[in-house]
Protein backbone atom coordinates (compact mmCIF):
# COMPACT_ATOMS: atom_id res chain seq x y z
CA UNK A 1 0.00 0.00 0.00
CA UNK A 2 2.96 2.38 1.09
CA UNK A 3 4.44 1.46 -2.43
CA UNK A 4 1.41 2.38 -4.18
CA UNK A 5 0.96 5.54 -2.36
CA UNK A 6 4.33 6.67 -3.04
CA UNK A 7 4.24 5.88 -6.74
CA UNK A 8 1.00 7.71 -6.92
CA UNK A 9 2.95 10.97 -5.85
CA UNK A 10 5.60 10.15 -7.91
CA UNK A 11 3.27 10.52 -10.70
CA UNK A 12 1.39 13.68 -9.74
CA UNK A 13 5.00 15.31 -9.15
CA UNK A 14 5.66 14.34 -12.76
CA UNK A 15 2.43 16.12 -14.10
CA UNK A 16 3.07 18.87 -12.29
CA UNK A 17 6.41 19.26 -13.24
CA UNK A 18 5.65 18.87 -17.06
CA UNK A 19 2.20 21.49 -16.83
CA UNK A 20 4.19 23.87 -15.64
CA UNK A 21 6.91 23.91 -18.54
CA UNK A 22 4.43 23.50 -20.70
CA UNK A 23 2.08 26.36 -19.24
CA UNK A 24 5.02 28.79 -18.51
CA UNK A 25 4.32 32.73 -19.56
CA UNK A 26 4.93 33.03 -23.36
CA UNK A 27 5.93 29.34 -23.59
CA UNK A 28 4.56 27.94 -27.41
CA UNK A 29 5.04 24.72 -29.53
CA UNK A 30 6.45 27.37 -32.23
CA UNK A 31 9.11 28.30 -30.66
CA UNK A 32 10.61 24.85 -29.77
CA UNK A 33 11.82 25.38 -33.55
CA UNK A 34 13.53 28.85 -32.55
CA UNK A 35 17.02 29.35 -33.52
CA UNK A 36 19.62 30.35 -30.60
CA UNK A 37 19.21 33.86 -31.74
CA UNK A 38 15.67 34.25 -31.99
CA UNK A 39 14.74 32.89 -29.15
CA UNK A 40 17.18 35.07 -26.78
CA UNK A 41 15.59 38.21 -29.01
CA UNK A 42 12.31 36.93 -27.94
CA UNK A 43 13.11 36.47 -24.49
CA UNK A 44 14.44 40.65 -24.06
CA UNK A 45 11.62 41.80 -25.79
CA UNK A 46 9.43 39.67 -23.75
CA UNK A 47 11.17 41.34 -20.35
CA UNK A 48 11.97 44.53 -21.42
CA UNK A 49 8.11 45.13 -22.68
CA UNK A 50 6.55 43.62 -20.11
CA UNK A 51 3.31 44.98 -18.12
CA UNK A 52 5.22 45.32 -14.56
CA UNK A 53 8.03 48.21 -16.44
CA UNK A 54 4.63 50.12 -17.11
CA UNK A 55 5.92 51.34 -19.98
CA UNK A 56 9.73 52.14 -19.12
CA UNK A 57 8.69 56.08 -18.50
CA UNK A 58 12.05 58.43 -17.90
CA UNK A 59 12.67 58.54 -14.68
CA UNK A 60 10.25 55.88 -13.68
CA UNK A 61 10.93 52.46 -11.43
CA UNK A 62 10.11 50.44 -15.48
CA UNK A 63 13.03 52.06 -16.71
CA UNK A 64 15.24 51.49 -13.81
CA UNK A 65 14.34 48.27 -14.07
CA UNK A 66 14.88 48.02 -18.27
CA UNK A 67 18.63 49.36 -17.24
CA UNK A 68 19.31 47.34 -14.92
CA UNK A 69 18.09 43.93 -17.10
CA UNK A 70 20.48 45.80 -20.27
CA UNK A 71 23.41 46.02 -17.68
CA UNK A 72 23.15 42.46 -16.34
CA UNK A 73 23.08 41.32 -20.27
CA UNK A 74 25.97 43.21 -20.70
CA UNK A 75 27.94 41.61 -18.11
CA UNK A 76 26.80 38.25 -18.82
CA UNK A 77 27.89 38.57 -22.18
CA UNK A 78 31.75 39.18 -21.20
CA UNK A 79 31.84 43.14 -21.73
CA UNK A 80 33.64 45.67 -19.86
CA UNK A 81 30.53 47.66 -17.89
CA UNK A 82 31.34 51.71 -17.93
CA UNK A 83 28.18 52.09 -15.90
CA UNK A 84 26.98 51.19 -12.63
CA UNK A 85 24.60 48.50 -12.67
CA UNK A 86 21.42 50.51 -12.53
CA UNK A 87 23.03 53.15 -14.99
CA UNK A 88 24.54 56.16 -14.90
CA UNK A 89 22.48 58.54 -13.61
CA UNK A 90 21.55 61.93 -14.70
CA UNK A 91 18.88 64.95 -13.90
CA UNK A 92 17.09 66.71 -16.47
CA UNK A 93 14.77 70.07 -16.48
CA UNK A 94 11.16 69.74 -18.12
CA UNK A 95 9.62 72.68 -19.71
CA UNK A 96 7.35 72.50 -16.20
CA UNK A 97 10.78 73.26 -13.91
CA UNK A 98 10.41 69.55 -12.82
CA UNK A 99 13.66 67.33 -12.70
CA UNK A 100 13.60 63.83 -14.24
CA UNK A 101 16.13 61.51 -13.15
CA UNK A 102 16.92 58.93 -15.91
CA UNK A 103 19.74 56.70 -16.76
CA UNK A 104 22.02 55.72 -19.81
CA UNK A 105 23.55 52.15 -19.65
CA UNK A 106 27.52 51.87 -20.59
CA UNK A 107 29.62 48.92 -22.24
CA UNK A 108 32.43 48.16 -24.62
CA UNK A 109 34.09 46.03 -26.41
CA UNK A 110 37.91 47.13 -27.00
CA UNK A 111 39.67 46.75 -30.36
CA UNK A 112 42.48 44.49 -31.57
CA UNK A 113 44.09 47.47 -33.47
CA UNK A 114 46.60 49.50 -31.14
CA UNK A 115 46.64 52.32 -33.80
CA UNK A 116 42.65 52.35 -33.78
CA UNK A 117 41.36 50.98 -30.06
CA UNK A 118 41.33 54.27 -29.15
CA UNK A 119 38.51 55.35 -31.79
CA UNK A 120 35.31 54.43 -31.05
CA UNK A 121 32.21 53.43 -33.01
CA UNK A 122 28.85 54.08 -30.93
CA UNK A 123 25.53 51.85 -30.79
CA UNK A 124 23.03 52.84 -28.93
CA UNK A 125 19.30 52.65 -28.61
CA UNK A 126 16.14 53.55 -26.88
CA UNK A 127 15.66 52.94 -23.68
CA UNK A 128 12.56 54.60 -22.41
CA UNK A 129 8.84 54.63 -23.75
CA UNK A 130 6.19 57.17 -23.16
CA UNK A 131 4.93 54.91 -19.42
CA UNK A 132 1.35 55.21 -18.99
CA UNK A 133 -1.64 56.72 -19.49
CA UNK A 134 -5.58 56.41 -17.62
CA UNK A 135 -8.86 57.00 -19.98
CA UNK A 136 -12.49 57.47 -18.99
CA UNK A 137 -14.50 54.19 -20.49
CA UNK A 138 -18.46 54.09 -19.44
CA UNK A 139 -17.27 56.37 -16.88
CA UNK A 140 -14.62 54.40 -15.19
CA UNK A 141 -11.24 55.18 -15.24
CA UNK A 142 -8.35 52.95 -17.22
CA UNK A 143 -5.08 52.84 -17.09
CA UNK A 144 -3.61 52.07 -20.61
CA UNK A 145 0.25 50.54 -20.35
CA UNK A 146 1.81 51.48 -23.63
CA UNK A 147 4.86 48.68 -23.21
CA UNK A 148 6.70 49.80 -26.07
CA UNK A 149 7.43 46.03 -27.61
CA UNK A 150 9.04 47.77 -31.24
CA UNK A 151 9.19 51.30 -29.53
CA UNK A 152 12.21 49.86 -28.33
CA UNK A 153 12.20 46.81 -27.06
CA UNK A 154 13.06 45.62 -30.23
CA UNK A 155 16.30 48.11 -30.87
CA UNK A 156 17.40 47.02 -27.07
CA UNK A 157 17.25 43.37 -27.94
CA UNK A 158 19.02 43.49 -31.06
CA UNK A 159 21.30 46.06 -29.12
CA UNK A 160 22.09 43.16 -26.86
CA UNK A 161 22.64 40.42 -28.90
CA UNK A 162 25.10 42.63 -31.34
CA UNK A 163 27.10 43.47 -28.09
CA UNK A 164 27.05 39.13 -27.80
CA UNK A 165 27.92 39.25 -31.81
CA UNK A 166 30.89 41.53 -30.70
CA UNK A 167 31.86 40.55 -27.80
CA UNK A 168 32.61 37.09 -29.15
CA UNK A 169 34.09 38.10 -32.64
CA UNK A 170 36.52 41.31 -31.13
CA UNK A 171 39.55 39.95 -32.12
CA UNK A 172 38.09 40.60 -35.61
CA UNK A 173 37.36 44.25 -34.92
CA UNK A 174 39.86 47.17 -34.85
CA UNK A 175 38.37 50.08 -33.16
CA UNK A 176 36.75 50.08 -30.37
CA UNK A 177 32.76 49.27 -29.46
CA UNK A 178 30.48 51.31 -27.26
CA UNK A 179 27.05 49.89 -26.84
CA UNK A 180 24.57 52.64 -24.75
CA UNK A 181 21.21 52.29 -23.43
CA UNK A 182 20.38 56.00 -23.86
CA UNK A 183 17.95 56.95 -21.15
CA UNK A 184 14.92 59.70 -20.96
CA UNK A 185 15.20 59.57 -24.98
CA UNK A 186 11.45 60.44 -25.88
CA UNK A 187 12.56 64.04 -23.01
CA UNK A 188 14.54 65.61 -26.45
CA UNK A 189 17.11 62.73 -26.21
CA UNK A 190 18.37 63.44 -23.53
CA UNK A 191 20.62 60.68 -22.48
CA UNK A 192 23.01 60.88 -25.88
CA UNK A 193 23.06 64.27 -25.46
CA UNK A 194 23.99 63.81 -21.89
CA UNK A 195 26.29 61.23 -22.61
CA UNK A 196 28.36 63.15 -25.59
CA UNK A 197 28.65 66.14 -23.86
CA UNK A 198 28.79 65.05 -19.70
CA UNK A 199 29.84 61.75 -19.35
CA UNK A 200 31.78 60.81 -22.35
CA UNK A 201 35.05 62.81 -22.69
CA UNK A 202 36.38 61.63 -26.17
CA UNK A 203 33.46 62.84 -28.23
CA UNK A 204 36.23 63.66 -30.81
CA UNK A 205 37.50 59.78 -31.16
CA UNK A 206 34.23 58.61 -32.13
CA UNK A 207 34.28 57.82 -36.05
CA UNK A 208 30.78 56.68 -36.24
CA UNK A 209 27.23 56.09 -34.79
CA UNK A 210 24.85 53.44 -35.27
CA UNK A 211 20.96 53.70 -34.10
CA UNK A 212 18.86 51.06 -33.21
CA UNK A 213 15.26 52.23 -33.03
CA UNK A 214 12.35 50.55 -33.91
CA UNK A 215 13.00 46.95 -35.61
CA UNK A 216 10.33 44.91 -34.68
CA UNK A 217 8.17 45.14 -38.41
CA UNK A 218 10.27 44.39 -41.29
CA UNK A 219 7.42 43.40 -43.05
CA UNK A 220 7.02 46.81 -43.83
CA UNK A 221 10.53 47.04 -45.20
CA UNK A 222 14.14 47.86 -43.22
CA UNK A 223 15.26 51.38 -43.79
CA UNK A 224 18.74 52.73 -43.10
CA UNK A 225 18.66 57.09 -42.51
CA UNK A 226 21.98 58.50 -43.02
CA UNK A 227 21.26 61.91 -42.94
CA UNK A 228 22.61 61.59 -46.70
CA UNK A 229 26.11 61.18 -45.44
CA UNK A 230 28.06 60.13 -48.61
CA UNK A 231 30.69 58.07 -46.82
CA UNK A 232 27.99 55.84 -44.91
CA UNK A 233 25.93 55.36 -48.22
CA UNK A 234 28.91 54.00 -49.75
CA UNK A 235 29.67 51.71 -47.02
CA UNK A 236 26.31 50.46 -47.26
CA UNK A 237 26.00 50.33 -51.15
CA UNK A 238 29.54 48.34 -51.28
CA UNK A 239 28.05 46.16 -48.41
CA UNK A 240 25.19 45.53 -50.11
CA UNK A 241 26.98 44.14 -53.16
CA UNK A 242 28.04 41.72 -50.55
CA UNK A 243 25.70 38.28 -50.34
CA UNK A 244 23.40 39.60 -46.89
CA UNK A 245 20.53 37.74 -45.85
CA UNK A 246 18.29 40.99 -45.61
CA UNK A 247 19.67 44.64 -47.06
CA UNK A 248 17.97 48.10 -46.02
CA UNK A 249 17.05 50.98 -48.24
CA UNK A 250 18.29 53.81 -47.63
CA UNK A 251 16.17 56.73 -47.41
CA UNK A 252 16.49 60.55 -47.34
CA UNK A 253 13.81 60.69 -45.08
CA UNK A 254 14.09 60.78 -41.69
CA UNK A 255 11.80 57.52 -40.51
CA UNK A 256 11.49 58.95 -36.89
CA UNK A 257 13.76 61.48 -34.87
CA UNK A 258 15.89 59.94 -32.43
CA UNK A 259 19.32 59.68 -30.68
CA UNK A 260 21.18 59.90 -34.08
CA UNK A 261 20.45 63.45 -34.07
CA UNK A 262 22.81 64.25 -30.97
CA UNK A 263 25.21 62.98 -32.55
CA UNK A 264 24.80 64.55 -35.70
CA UNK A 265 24.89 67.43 -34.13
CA UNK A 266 28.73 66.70 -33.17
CA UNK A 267 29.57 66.17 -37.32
CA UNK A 268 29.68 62.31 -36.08
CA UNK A 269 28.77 60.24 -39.22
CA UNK A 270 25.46 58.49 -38.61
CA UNK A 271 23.00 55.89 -39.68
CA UNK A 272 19.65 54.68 -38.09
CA UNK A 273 18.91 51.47 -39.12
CA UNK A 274 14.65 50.89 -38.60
CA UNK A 275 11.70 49.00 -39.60
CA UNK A 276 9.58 52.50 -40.05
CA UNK A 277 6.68 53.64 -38.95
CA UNK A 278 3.56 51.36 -38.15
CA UNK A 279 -0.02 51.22 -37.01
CA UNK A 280 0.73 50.34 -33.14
CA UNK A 281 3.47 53.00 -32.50
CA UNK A 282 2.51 55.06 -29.33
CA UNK A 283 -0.36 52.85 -28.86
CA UNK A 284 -1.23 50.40 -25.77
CA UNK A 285 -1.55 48.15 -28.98
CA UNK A 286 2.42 48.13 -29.33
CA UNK A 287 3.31 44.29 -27.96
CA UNK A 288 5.12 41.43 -28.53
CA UNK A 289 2.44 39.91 -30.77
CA UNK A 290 3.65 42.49 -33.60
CA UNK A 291 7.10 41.47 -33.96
CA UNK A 292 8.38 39.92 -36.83
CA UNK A 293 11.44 37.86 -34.74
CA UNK A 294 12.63 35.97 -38.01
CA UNK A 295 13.50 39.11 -39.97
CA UNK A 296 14.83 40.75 -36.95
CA UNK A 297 17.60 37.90 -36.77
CA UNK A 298 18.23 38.78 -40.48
CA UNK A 299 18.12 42.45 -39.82
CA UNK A 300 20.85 41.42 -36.69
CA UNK A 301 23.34 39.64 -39.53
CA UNK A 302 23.51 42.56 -41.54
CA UNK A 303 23.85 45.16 -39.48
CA UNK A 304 27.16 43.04 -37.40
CA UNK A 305 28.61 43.36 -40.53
CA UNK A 306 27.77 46.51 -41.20
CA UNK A 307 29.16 47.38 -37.78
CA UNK A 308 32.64 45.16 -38.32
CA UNK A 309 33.21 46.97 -41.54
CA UNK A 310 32.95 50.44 -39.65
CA UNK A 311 34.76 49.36 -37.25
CA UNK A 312 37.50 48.04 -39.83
CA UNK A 313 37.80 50.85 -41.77
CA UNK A 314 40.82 52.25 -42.83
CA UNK A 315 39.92 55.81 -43.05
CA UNK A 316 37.40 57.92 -40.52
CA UNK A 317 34.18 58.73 -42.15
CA UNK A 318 34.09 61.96 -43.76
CA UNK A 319 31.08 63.89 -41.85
CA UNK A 320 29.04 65.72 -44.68
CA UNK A 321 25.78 67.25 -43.80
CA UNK A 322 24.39 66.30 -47.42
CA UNK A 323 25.49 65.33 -50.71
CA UNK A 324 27.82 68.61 -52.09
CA UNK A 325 25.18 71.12 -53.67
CA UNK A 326 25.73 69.90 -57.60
CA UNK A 327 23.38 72.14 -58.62
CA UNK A 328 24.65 75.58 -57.50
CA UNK A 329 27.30 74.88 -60.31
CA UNK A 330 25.26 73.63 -62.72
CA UNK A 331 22.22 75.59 -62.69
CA UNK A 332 19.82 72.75 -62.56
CA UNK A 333 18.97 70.58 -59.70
CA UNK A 334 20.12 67.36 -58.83
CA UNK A 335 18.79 64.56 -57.30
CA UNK A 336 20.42 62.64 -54.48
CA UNK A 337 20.97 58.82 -55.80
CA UNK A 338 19.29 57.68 -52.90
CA UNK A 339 16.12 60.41 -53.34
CA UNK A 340 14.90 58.52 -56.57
CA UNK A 341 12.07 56.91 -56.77
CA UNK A 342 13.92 54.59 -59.50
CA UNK A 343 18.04 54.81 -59.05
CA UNK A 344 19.83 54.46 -61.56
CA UNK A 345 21.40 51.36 -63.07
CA UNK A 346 24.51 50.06 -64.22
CA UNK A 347 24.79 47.10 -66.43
CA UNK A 348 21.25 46.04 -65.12
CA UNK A 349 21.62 46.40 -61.48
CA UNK A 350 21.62 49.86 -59.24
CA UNK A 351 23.80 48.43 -56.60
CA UNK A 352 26.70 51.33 -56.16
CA UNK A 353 29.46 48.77 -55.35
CA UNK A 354 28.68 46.64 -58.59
CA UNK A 355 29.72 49.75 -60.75
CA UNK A 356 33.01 49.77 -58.75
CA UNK A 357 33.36 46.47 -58.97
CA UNK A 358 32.56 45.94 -62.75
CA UNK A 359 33.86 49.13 -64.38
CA UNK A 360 36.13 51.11 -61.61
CA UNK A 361 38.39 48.41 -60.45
CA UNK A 362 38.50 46.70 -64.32
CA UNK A 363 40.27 49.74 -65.31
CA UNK A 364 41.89 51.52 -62.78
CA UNK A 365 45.51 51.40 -62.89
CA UNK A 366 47.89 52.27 -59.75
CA UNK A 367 50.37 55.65 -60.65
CA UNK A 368 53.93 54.29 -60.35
CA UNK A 369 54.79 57.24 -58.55
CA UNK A 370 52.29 56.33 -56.04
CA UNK A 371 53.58 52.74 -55.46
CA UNK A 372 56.81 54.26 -55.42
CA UNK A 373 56.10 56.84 -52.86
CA UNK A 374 53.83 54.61 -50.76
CA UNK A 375 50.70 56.47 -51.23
CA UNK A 376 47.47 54.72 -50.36
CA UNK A 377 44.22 55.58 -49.30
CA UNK A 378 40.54 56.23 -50.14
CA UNK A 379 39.83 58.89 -52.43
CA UNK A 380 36.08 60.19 -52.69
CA UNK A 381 34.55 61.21 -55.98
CA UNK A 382 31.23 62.44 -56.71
CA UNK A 383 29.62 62.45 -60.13
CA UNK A 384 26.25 63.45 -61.87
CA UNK A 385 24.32 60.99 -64.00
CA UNK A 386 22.47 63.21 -66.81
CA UNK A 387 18.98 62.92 -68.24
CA UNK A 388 20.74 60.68 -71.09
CA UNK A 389 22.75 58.24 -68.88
CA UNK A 390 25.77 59.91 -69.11
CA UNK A 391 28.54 60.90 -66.49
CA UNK A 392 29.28 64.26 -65.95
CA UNK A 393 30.63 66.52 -63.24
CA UNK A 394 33.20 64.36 -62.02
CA UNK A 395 34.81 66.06 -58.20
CA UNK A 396 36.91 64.55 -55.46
CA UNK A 397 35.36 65.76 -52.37
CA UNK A 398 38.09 63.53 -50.12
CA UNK A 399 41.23 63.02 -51.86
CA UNK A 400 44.45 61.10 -50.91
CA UNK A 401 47.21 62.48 -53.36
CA UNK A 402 46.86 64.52 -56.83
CA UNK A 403 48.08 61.23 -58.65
CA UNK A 404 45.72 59.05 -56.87
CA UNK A 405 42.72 61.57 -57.45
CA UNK A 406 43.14 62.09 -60.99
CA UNK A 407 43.28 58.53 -62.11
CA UNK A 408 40.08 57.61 -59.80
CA UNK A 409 38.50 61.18 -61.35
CA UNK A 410 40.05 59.40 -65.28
CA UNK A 411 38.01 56.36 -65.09
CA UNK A 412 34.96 57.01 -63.57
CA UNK A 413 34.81 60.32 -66.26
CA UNK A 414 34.77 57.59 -68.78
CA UNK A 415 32.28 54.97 -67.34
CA UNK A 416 29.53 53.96 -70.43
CA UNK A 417 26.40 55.45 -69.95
CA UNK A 418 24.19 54.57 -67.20
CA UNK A 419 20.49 54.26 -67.13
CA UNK A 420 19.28 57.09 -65.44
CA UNK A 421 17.69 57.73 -61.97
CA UNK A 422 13.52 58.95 -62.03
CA UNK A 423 11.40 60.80 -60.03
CA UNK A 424 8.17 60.44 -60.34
CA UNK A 425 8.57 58.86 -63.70
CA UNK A 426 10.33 61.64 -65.54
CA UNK A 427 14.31 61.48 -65.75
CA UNK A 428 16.74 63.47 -63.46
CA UNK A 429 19.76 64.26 -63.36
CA UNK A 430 21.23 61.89 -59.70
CA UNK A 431 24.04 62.28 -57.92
CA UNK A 432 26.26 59.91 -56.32
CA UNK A 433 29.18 59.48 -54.07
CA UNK A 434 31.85 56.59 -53.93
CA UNK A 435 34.66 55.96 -51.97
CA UNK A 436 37.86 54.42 -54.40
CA UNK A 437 40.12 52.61 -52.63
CA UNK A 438 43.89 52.31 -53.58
CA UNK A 439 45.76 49.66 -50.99
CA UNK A 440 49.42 48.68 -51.76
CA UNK A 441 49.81 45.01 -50.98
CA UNK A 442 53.61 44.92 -50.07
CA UNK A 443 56.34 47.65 -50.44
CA UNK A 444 57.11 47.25 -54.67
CA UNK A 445 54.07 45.52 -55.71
CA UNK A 446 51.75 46.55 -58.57
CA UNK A 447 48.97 47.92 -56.70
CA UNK A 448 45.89 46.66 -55.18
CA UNK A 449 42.22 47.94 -54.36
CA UNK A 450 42.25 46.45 -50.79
C-alpha cells in the first residue's frame, strides 16, 4: 500500500512538473523550432516590454528596471561595464521646472588594433517609452500601459545580442565598441546628449554612430537614414553588393527622430537602421504579438557586418551634412541617388558597389609614382548621372594624393552610360558618391584595391 501511495505521488509530481513547462508565460510549440538567436531576441523583448516596467517612462521604477536587465546582459555577455549596474544617472529640467532623473547604460568592447582601439564606433538605442496613461470608459477610469514592444524593445534586444555578436568576434574588430542604453530619450534625447557632452570625454575619437530604433516590423521594409552622409551610403551600397541575408534601403527621409540626431549634431557620421513607422506605435496596442522575430535575426546579420566593416575601416568617415550642392554649379537641380524613386542602373543592377566592382576596379591602374612613394588611401569622388545616362561633373570631395585623385576622377569620367535615376517617372539628373580605394599590398608591388 505504502508502495502504491508513493508511486501515486511520484506521478502527480511528474504532471506537475511537465504542466508547468508547458504552461510557462509566453511558452509555445512554435518556438521549440527557434534558432539560438531568436529565441534570446524573444526572451528581451518579452522582459523589457513587459506589463510590470509600465511602460519604461524616464525617470520611472520600469526604466530602472529596463537598465538594470540591459546592464546584467551586458555583463553576462563578457563586456567591460562603464556604468553602474542601474546606470549612470543623470537629472534633467522639463519645460514645467520639474527634474527627471533617468539613466544611460555603458559597455564596450575594445579593439584588436593599437593604432585604432582608441577610436570608437557608438551603438546605442532607446531605452525609455512614453509609461502610462488612464482614460475614462463608461465612466470608469483605465489605465492604458503602452509597453513599447518595437518602440524599443526591439532596438534594445538586437542592441544586446550585437554586443554578444561583438563581444565574441573582437579579435576581428579594430576600433573600439560602445554599446549605450540611452535613457529619458522620448525628453529631447536626452541621455546621448547627456552622454556626448557630460559623461563621455572623447566625443572627438568617435568615427561613427549606429541607431537602433524601432525593428520589430520588417514586413514593412528595413530602412537605413543617413542623414545623406556620402561616406555611410557608400559603405552600405559596397556592403550591399556583398551576399546579406536581408539589405535596407536607404532613405532621405528621416523615418522617426531619435538619438542619431545628438550625434549629428557633433559632425559624427550616422546611420539609423529601422523597420519604419507602423499602425501600433505610441499605442497600448504596441506588444510582442507584432514582432516579426525571423527578420529581426536577419536584420541582426547585416547590421554586425555593417558594424565590423565600420569598425575596420581604414579611413574615418568623412562627416558631410548632405550630398555637395551639384546644382549651384550647374544651374539645374540634382537629385540625391538615394532620393529617386527609381536609381539608376549600371549594367542592369543599381547596386553602387557593382559599378566599382565591374567598371572602376577593371580599369583603374595604380600611378607608379604612387607605389613608389607609398601612397594609399581612399579617395572620394562624386559624379552626376544626366537625363541621357551619361557621367558628368566628375569632383573629389576627399582626396588622398593629386596622382591618386586624378586617375580615380580618369576612369569614372569615362564609365559607359548609365540608365538614369527617375522621379516620379520623368528622368533626373542623380548624384552619387563613392569611396575608391587604392591599398598597396607589399612595399614594390603593382597595386591593389584592398
Amino acid at each position: 500500500m505504502k508502495l502504491k501511495k508513493l508511486f501515486l505521488l511520484c506521478i502527480a509530481l511528474i504532471v506537475s512538473l511537465t504542466a508547468g513547462a508547458q504552461f510557462r508565460e509566453g511558452a509555445s510549440y512554435e518556438e521549440l523550432y527557434d534558432s539560438e538567436t531568436v529565441a534570446a531576441v524573444k526572451s528581451h523583448v518579452r522582459e523589457l516590454s513587459a506589463n510590470h516596467l509600465e511602460g519604461r517612462k524616464p525617470g520611472s521604477e520600469g526604466e530602472k528596471y529596463a537598465a538594470e536587465y540591459v546592464a546584467a546582459k551586458f555583463k553576462e555577455y563578457g563586456l567591460d561595464l562603464l556604468s553602474p549596474a542601474d546606470g549612470e544617472v543623470f537629472g534633467i529640467k522639463t519645460e514645467s521646472g520639474d527634474t527627471i532623473t533617468s539613466r544611460n547604460v555603458i559597455a564596450y568592447v575594445q579593439g584588436y588594433d593599437k593604432n585604432l582601439r582608441d577610436h570608437y564606433i557608438v551603438v546605442g538605442a532607446r531605452l525609455d517609452n512614453i509609461g502610462t496613461s488612464v482614460t475614462m470608459i463608461d465612466g470608469k477610469p483605465v489605465e492604458r500601459v503602452y509597453c513599447g514592444a518595437n518602440g524599443n524593445a526591439s532596438g534594445l534586444a538586437m542592441l544586446l545580442e550585437l554586443a554578444r555578436m561583438v563581444q565574441t568576434n573582437s579579435i576581428l574588430f579594430r576600433r573600439s565598441v560602445i554599446f549605450v542604453a540611452f535613457g529619458a530619450s522620448t525628453e529631447t534625447f536626452a541621455g546621448s546628449w547627456y552622454f556626448l557632452n557630460r559623461s563621455f570625454k572623447g566625443a572627438d575619437s568617435i568615427d561613427g554612430m549606429i541607431n537602433l530604433d524601432m525593428l520589430g516590423t520588417a514586413y514593412n521594409g528595413f530602412y537605413a537614414y543617413t542623414s545623406s552622409n556620402s561616406d555611410m551610403n557608400a559603405l552600405i551600397g559596397t556592403l550591399s553588393g556583398n551576399l546579406q541575408p536581408i539589405v535596407p534601403e536607404v532613405v532621405a527621409v528621416e523615418p522617426y527622430p531619435s538619438d542619431h540626431r545628438a550625434f549629428y549634431d557633433k559632425e559624427i557620421p550616422s546611420v539609423m537602421f529601422t523597420t519604419g513607422r507602423y499602425p501600433e506605435h505610441n499605442t497600448d496596442r504596441d506588444t510582442q504579438s507584432i514582432i516579426d522575430f525571423e527578420n529581426m535575426e536577419r536584420e541582426l546579420e547585416y547590421i554586425y557586418n555593417f558594424t565590423e566593416a565600420l569598425a575596420n575601416a581604414n579611413e574615418k568617415m568623412l562627416f558631410l551634412a548632405s550630398d555637395l550642392p551639384v546644382s549651384k554649379r550647374s544651374g539645374e537641380d540634382v537629385v540625391s541617388y538615394y532620393e529617386c524613386d527609381q536609381r539608376p542602373t549600371f549594367l542592369g543592377t543599381s547596386e553602387p558597389s557593382q559599378f566599382l566592382e565591374k567598371w572602376v576596379y577593371q580599369y583603374l591602374r595604380y600611378p607608379e609614382k604612387a607605389v613608389r612613394d607609398g601612397v594609399q588611401g581612399r579617395v572620394v569622388v562624386e559624379f552626376v548621372i544626366e537625363k541621357d545616362g551619361k557621367v558628368s561633373d566628375v569632383r573629389v570631395i576627399k582626396g588622398v594624393s593629386e596622382e591618386l585623385d586624378a586617375e580615380a576622377v580618369k576612369v569614372i569620367s569615362a564609365s559607359p552610360k548609365w540608365k538614369p535615376g527617375r522621379v516620379r517617372g520623368e528622368k533626373v539628373r542623380t548624384t552619387l558618391s563613392l569611396p575608391v580605394e587604392f591599398r598597396l599590398e607589399k612595399k614594390g608591388s603593382k597595386s591593389s584595391r584592398h
